[in-house]
N, C-alpha and C. Protein backbone atom coordinates (compact mmCIF):
# COMPACT_ATOMS: atom_id res chain seq x y z
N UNK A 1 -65.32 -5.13 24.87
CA UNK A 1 -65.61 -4.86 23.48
C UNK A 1 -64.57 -3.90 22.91
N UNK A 2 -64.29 -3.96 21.36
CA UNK A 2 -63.65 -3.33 20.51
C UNK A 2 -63.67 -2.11 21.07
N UNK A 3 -63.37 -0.81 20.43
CA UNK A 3 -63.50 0.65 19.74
C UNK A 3 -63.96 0.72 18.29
N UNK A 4 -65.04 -0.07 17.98
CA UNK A 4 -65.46 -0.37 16.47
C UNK A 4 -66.80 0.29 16.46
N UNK A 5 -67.48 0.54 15.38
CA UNK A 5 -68.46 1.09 15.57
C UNK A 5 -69.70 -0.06 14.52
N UNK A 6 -70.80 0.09 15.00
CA UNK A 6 -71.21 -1.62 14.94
C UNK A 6 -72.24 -1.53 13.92
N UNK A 7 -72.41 -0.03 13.07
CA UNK A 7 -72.99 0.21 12.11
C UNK A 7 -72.43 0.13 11.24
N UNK A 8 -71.48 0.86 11.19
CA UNK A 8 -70.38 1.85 9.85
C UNK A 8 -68.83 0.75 10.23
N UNK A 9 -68.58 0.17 11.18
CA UNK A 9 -67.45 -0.25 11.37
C UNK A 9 -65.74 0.36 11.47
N UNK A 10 -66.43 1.88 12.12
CA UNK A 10 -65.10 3.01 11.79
C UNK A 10 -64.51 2.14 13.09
N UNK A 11 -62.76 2.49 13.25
CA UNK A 11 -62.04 2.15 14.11
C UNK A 11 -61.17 3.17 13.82
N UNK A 12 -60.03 3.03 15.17
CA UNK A 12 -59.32 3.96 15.38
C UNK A 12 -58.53 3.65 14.01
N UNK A 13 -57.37 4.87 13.82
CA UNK A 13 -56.29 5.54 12.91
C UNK A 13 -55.35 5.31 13.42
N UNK A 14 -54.46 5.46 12.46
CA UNK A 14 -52.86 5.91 13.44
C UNK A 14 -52.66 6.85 12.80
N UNK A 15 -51.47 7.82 13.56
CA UNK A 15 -50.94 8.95 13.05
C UNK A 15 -49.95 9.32 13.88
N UNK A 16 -49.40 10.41 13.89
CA UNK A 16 -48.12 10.92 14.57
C UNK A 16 -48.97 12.09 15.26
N UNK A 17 -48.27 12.03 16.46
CA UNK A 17 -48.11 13.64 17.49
C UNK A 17 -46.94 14.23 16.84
N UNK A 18 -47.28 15.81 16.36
CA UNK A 18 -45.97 16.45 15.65
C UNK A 18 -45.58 17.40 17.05
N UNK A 19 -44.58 17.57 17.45
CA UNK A 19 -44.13 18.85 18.47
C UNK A 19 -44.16 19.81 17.64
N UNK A 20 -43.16 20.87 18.25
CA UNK A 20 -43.28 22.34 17.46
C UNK A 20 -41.75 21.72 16.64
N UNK A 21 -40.58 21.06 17.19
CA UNK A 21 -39.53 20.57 17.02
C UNK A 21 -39.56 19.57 15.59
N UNK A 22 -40.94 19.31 15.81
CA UNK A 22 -41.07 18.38 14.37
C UNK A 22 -40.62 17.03 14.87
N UNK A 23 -40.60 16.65 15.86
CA UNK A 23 -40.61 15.57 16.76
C UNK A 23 -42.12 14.67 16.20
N UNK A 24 -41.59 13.04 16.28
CA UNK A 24 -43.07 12.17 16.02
C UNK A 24 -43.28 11.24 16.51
N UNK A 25 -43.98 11.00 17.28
CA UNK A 25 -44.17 9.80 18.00
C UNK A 25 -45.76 9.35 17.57
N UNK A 26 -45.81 8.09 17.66
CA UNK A 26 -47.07 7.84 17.19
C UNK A 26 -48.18 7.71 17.94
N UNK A 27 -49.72 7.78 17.39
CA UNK A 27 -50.62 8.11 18.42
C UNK A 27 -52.11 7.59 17.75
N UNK A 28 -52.87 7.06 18.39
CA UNK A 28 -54.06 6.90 17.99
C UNK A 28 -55.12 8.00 17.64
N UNK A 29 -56.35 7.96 16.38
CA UNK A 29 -57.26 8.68 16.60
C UNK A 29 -58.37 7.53 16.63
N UNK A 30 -59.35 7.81 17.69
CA UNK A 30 -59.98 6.79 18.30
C UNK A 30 -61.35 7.16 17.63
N UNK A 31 -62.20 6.12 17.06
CA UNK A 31 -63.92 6.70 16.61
C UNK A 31 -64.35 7.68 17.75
N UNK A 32 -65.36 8.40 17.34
CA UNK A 32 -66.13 9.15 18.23
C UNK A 32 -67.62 8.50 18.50
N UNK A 33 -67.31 7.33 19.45
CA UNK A 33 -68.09 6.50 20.24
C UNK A 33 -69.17 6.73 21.04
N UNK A 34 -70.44 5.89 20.94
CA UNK A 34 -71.83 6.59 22.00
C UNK A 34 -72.26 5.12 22.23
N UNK A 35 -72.33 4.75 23.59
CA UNK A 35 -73.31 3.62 23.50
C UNK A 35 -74.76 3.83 23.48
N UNK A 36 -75.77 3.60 22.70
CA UNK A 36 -77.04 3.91 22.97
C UNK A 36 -78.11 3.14 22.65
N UNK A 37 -79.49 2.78 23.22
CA UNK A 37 -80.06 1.50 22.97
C UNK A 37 -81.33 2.45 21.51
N UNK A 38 -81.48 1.33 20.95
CA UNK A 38 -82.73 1.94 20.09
C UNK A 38 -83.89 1.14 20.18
N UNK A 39 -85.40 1.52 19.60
CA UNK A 39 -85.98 0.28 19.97
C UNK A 39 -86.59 0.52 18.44
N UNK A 40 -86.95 -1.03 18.07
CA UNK A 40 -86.96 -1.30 16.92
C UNK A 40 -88.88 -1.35 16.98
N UNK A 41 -89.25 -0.95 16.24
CA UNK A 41 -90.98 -1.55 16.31
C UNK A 41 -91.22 -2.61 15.50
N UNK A 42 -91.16 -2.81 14.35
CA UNK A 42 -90.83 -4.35 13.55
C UNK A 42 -90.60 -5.53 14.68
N UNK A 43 -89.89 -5.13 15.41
CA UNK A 43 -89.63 -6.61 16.56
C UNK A 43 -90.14 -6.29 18.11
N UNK A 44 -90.80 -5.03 18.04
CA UNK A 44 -90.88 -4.70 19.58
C UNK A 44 -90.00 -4.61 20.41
N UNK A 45 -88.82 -4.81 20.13
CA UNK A 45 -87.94 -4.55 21.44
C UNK A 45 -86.97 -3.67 21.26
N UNK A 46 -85.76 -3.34 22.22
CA UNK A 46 -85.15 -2.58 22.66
C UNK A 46 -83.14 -3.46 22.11
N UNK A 47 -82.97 -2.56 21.50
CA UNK A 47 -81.26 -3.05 21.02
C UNK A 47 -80.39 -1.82 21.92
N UNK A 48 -79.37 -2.36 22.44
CA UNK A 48 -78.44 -1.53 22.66
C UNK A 48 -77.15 -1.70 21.56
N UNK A 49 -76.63 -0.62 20.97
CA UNK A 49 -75.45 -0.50 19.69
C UNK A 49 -74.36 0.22 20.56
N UNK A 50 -73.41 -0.05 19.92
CA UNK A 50 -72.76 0.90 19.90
C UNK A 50 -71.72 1.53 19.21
N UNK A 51 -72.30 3.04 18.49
CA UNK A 51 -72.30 3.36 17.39
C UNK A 51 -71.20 4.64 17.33
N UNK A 52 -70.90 5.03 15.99
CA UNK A 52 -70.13 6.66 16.02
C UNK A 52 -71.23 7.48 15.97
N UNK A 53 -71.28 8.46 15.99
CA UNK A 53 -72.34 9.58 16.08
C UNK A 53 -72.15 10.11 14.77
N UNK A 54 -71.43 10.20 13.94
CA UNK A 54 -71.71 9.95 12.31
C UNK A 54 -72.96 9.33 11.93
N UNK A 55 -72.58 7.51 12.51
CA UNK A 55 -73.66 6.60 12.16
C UNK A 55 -75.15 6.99 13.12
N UNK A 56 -75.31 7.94 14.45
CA UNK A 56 -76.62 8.40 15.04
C UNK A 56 -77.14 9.54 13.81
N UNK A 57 -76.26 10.43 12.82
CA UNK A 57 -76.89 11.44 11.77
C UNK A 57 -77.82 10.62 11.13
N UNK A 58 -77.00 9.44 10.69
CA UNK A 58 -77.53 8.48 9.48
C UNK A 58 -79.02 7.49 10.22
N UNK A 59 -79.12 7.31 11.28
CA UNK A 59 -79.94 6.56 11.95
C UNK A 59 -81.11 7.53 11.87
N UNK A 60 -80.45 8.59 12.54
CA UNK A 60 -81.56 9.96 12.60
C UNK A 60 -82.53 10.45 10.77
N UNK A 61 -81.63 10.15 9.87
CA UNK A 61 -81.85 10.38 8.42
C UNK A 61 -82.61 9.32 8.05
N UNK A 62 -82.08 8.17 7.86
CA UNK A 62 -83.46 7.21 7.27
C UNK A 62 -84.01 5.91 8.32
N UNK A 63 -83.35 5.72 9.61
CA UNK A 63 -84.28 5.21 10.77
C UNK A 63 -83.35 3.66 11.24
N UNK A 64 -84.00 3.20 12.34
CA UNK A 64 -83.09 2.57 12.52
C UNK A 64 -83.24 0.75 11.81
N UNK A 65 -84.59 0.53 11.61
CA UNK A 65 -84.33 -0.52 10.77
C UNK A 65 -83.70 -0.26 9.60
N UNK A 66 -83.82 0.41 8.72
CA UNK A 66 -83.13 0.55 7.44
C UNK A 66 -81.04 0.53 7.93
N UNK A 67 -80.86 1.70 9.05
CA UNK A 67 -79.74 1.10 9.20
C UNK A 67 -78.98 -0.38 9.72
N UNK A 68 -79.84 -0.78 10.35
CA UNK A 68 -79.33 -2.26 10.59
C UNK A 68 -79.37 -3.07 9.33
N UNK A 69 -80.47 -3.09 8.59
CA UNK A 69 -80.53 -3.56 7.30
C UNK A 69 -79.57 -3.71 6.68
N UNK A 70 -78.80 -2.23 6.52
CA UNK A 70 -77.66 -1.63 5.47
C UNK A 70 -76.18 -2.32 6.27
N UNK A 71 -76.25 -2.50 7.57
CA UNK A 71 -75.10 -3.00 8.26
C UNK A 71 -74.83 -4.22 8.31
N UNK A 72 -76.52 -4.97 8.09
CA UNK A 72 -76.20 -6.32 7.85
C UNK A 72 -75.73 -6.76 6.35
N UNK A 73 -75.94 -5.95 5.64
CA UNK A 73 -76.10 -6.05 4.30
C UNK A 73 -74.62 -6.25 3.79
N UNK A 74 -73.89 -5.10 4.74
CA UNK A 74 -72.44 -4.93 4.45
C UNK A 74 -71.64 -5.57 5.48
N UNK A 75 -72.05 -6.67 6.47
CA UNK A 75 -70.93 -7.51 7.06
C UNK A 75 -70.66 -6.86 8.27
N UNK A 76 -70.96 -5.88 9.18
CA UNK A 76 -70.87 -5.12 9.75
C UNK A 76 -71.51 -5.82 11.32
N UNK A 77 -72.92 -6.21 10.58
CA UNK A 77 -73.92 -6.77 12.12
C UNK A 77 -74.09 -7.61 11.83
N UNK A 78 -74.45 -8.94 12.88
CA UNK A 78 -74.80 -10.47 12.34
C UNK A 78 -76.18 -10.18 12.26
C-alpha cells in the first residue's frame, strides 16, 4: 500500500535538505501515518484504516461514521 492517508488523502511533499553551505538536495516529507482498526456500530464490525493522526483528531471530534461518510463523500474511500 501507498503512504496516503485513506481519510483526508494527505501524501508525502517534496522539498529540499538545506546544509549550513546552502547545499540542496531533494527529500521527501512523508504523512504522519497510524494503522488502526475502528469498529463501526451501524454495521457491527471492525474496519482497519489507515489514517494521519490529523485525520484520528477529526475521528476523535465528530466519530467515525461521519468520517467515512465525509471521505466517501469526497472521493477519498470507495
Amino acid at each position: 500500500m501507498s503512504r496516503v492517508c485513506e481519510l483526508t488523502g494527505k501524501k508525502a511533499m517534496v522539498g529540499n535538505n538545506v546544509s549550513h553551505a546552502m547545499n540542496r538536495t531533494k527529500r521527501k516529507f512523508h504523512a504522519n501515518l497510524v494503522k488502526k482498526r475502528f469498529y463501526i456500530p451501524e454495521e457491527d464490525s471492525w474496519v482497519t484504516l489507515k489514517v494521519s493522526t490529523s485525520a484520528l483528531k477529526t475521528i476523535n471530534k465528530i466519530g467515525i461514521s461521519a468520517a467515512i461518510k465525509d471521505a466517501k463523500s469526497k472521493g477519498f474511500l470507495k
